[in-house]
Protein backbone atom coordinates (compact mmCIF):
# COMPACT_ATOMS: atom_id res chain seq x y z
CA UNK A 1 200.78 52.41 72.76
CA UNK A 2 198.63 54.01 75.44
CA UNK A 3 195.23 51.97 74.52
CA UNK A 4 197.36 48.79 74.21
CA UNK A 5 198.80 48.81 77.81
CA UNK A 6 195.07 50.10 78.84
CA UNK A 7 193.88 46.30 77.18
CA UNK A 8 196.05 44.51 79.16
CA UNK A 9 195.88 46.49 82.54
CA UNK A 10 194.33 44.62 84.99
CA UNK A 11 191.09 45.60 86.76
CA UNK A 12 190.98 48.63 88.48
CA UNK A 13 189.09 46.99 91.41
CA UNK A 14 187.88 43.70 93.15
CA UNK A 15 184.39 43.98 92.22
CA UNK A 16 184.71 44.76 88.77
CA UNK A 17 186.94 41.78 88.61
CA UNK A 18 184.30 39.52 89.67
CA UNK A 19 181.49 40.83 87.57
CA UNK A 20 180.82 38.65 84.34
CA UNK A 21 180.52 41.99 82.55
CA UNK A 22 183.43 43.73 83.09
CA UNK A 23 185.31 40.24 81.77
CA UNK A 24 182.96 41.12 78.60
CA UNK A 25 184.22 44.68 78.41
CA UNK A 26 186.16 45.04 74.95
CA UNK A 27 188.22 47.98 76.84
CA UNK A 28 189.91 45.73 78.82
CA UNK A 29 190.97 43.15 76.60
CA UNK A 30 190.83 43.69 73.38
CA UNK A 31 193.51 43.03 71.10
CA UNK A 32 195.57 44.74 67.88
CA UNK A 33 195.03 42.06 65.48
CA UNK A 34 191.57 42.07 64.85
CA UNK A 35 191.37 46.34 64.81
CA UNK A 36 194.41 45.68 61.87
CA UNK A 37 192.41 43.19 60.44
CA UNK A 38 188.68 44.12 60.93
CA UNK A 39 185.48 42.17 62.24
CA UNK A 40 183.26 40.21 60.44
CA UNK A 41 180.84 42.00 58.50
CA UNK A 42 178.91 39.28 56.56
CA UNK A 43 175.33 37.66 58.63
CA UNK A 44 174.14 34.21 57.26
CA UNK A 45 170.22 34.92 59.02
CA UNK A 46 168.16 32.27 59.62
CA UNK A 47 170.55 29.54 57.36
CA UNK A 48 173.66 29.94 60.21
CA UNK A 49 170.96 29.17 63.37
CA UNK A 50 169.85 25.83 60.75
CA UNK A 51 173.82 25.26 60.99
CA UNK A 52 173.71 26.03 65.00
CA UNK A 53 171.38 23.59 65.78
CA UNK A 54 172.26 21.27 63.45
CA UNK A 55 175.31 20.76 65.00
CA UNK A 56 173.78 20.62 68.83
CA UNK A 57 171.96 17.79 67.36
CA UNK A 58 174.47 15.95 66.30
CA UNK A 59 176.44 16.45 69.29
CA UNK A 60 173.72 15.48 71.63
CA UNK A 61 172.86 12.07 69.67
CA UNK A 62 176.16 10.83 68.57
CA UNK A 63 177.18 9.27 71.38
CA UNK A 64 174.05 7.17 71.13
CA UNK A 65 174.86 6.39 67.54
CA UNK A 66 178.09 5.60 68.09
CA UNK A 67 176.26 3.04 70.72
CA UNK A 68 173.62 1.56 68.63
CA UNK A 69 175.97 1.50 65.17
CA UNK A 70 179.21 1.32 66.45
CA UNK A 71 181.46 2.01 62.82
CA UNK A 72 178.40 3.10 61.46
CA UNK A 73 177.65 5.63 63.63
CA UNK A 74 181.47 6.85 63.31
CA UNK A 75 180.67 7.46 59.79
CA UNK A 76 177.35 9.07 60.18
CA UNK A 77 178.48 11.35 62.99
CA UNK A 78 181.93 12.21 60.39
CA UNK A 79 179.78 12.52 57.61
CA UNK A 80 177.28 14.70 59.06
CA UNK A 81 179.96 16.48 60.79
CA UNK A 82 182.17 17.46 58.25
CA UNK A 83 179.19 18.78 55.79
CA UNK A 84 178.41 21.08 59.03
CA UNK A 85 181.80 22.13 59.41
CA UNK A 86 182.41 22.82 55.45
CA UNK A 87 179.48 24.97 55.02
CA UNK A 88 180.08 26.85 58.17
CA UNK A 89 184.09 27.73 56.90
CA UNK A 90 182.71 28.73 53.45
CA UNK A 91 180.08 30.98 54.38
CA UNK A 92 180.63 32.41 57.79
CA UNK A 93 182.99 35.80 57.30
CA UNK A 94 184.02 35.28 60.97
CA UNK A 95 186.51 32.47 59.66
CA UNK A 96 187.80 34.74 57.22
CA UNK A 97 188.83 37.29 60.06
CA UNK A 98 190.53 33.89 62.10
CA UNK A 99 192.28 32.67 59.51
CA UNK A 100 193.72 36.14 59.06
CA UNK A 101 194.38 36.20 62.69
CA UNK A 102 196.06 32.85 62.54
CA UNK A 103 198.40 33.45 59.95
CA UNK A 104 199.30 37.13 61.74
CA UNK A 105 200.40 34.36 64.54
CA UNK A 106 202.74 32.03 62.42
CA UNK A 107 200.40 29.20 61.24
CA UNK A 108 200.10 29.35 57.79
CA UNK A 109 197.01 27.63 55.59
CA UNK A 110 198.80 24.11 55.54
CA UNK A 111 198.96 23.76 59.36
CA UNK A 112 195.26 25.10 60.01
CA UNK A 113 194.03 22.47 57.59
CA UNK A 114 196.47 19.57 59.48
CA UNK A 115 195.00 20.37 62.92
CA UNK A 116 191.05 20.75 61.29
CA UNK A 117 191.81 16.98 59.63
CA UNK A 118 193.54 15.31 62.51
CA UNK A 119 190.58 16.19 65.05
CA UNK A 120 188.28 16.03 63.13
CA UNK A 121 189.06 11.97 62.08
CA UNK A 122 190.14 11.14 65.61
CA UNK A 123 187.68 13.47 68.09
CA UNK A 124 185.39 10.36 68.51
CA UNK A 125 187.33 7.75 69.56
CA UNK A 126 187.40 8.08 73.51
CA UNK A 127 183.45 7.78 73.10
CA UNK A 128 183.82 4.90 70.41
CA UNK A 129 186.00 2.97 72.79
CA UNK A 130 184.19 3.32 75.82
CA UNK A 131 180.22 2.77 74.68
CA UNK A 132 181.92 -0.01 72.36
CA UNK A 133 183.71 -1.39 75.75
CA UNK A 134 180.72 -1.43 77.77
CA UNK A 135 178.28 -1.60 74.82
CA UNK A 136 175.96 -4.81 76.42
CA UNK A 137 175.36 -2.70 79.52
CA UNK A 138 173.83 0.23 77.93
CA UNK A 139 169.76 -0.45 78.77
CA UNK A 140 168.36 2.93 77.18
CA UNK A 141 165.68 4.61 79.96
CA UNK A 142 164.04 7.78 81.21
CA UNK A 143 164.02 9.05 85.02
CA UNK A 144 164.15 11.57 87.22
CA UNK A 145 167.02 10.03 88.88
CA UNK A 146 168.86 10.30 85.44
CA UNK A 147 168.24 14.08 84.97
CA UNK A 148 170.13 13.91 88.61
CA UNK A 149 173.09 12.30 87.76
CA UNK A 150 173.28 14.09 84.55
CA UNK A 151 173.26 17.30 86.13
CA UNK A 152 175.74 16.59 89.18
CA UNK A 153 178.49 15.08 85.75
CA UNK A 154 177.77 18.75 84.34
CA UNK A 155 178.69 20.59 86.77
CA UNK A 156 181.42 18.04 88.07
CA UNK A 157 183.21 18.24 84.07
CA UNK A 158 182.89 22.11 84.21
CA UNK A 159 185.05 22.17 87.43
CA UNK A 160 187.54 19.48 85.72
CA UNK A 161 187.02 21.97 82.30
CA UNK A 162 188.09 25.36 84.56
CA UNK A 163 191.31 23.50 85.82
CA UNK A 164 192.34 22.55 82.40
CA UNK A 165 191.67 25.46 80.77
CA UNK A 166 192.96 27.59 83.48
CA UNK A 167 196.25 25.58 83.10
CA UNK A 168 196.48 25.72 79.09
CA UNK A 169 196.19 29.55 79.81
CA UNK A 170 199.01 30.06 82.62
CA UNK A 171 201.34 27.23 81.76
CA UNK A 172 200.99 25.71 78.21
CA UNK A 173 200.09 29.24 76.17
CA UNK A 174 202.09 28.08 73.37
CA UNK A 175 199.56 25.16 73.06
CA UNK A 176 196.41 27.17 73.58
CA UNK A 177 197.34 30.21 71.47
CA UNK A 178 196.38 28.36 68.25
CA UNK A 179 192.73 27.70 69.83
CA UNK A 180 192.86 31.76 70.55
CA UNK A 181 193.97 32.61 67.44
CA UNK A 182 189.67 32.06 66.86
CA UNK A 183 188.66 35.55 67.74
CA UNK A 184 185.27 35.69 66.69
CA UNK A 185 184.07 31.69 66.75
CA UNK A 186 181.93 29.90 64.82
CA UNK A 187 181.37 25.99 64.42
CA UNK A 188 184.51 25.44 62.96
CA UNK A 189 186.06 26.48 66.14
CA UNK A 190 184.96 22.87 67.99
CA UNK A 191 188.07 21.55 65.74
CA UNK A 192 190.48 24.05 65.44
CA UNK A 193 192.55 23.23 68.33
CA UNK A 194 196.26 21.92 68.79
CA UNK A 195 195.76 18.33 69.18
CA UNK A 196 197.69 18.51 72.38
CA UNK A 197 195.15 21.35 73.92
CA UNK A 198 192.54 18.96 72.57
CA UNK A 199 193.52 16.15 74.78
CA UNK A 200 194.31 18.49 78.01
CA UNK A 201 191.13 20.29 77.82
CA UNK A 202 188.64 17.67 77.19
CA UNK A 203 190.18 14.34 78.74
CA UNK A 204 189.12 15.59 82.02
CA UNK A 205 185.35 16.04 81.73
CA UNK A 206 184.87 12.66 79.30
CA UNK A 207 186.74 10.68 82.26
CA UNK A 208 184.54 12.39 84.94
CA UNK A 209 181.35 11.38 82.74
CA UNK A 210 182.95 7.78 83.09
CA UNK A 211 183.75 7.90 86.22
CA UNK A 212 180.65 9.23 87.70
CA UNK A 213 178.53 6.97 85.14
CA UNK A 214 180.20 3.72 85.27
CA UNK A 215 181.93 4.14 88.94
CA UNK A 216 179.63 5.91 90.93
CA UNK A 217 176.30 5.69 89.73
CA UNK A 218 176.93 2.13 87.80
CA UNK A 219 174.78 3.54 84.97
CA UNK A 220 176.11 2.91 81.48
CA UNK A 221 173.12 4.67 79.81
CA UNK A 222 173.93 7.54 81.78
CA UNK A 223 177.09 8.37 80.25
CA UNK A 224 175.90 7.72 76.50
CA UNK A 225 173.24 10.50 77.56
CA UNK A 226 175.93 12.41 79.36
CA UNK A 227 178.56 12.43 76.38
CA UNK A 228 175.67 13.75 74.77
CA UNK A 229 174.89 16.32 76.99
CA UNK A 230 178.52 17.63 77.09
CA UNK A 231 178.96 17.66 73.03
CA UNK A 232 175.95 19.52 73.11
CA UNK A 233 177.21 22.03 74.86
CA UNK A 234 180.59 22.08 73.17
CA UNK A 235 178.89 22.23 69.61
CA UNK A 236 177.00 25.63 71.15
CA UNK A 237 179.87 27.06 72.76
CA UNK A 238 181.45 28.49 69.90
CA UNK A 239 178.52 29.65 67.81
CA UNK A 240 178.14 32.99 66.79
CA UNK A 241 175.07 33.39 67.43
CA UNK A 242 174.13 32.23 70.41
CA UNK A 243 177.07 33.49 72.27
CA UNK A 244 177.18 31.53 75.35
CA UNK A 245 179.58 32.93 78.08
CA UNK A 246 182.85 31.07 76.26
CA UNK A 247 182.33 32.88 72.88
CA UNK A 248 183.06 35.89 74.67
CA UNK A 249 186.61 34.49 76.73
CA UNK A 250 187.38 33.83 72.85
CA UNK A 251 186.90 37.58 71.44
CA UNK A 252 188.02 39.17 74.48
CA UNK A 253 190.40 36.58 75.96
CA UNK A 254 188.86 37.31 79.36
CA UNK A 255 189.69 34.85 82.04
CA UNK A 256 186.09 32.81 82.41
CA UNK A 257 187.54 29.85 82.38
CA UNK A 258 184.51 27.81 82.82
CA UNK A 259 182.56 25.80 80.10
CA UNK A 260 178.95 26.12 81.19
CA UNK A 261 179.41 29.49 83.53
CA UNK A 262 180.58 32.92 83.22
CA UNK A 263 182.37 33.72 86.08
CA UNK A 264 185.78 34.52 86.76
CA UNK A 265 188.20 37.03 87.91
CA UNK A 266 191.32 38.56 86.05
CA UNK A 267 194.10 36.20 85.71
CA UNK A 268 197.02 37.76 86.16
CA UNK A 269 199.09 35.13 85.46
CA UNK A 270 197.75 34.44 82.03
CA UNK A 271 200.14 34.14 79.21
CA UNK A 272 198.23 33.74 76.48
CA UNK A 273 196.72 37.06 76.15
CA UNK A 274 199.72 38.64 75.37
CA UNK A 275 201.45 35.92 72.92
CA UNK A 276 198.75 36.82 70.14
CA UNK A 277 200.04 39.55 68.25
């Protein structure tokens, strides 16, 4: 109807296309499922932020366990991970609401739990291989020149991270839409991607850590701290409650495309916006 062509019009002018908050507006993009469905109405308090940063810390040491314990470390990050994950799917309503959503959209119980399981036993292995490949050059350290290279491999994977994103949204929508289909994100949503989006979307900033690390600055220790850095990130990304810029592209399907930033402009060309019904 009339509100539903209104959510997918496209700005009415150039500057409130490039303004962060008119990306955020929910009169521009929001969608029918959720109103048919609802929002989440359920706050965990204080218990969910234990969750939040919970997972940050695993994200930001695992690489280094993975390092130090090789196997070991696989099963401490799965382990830890996994408990994380569980509690967050039983007790945050917000995954009620996306599974909804993602049945609405075709993928029924059985396929949700087949992506969750397949990412979640093989998510680590680019790390694994490389820190296990270059294991005997890793000499832990602290420097100023580290916080340096760390921060030009952030900002070098979130331009790599806007190019693959940008083309999950314009050319492979059928891939992303599953991703999407997590309107209002929690922890869970770290895994709940098609394995194929998985690979397109975060093969190019783990090769640019390696690159930069191992090619460029000839610092193995910097991408163990760098894989870090970026899983950090990833684990926060999603949370509900500290709703970083990309928790927003995912309830209003807005067109930041960035990991770390939040601007953007409307993307006309966007398909998958309109393939979730």
């Amino acid at each position: 109807g009339g509100e539903e062509s209104v959510c997918r019009s496209a700005p009415r002018n150039r500057s409130q296309a490039r303004s962060p908050l008119a990306l955020h507006r929910p009169r521009l993009f929001d969608m029918t499922s959720s109103k048919a469905i609802g929002k989440p109405t359920k706050n965990r308090g204080h218990f969910g932020l234990v969750l939040t940063f919970s997972n940050i810390l695993l994200g930001l040491f695992g690489p280094y366990l993975l390092w130090r314990d090789a196997w070991s470390g696989v099963l401490i990050n799965m382990a830890v991970g996994h408990t994380i994950h569980l509690i967050d799917w039983f007790t945050s309503d917000a995954n009620r609401v996306n599974f909804e959503i993602m049945r609405l959209n075709g993928f029924p119980n059985s396929t949700i739990f087949r992506i969750y399981a397949t990412n979640a036993l093989t998510w680590f292995i680019p790390a694994l291989l490389i820190v296990t490949y270059h294991h005997d050059q890793v000499m832990p350290y602290f420097s100023a020149a580290l916080l340096l290279q760390i921060v030009v491999i952030m900002a070098a994977s979130d331009v790599a991270f806007f190019f693959s994103h940008r083309l999950l949204h314009r050319s492979l929508p059928a891939t992303h839409k599953f991703h999407h289909c997590v309107r209002y994100p929690t922890l869970m949503a770290n895994l709940l991607f098609d394995p194929v989006d998985l690979a397109v979307e975060f093969s190019g900033p783990v090769l640019v850590a390696y690159f930069l690390s191992l090619h460029v600055f000839n610092d193995a220790f910097c991408f163990v701290v760098s894989a870090g850095c970026i899983g950090a990130w990833y684990a926060a990304d999603h949370d509900e409650y500290l709703k970083l810029p990309h928790w927003y592209h995912h309830v209003y399907i807005n067109s930041i495309y960035g990991i770390y930033t939040s601007f953007g402009e409307h993307d006309s060309l966007d398909r998958v916006r309109t393939s979730i019904h």
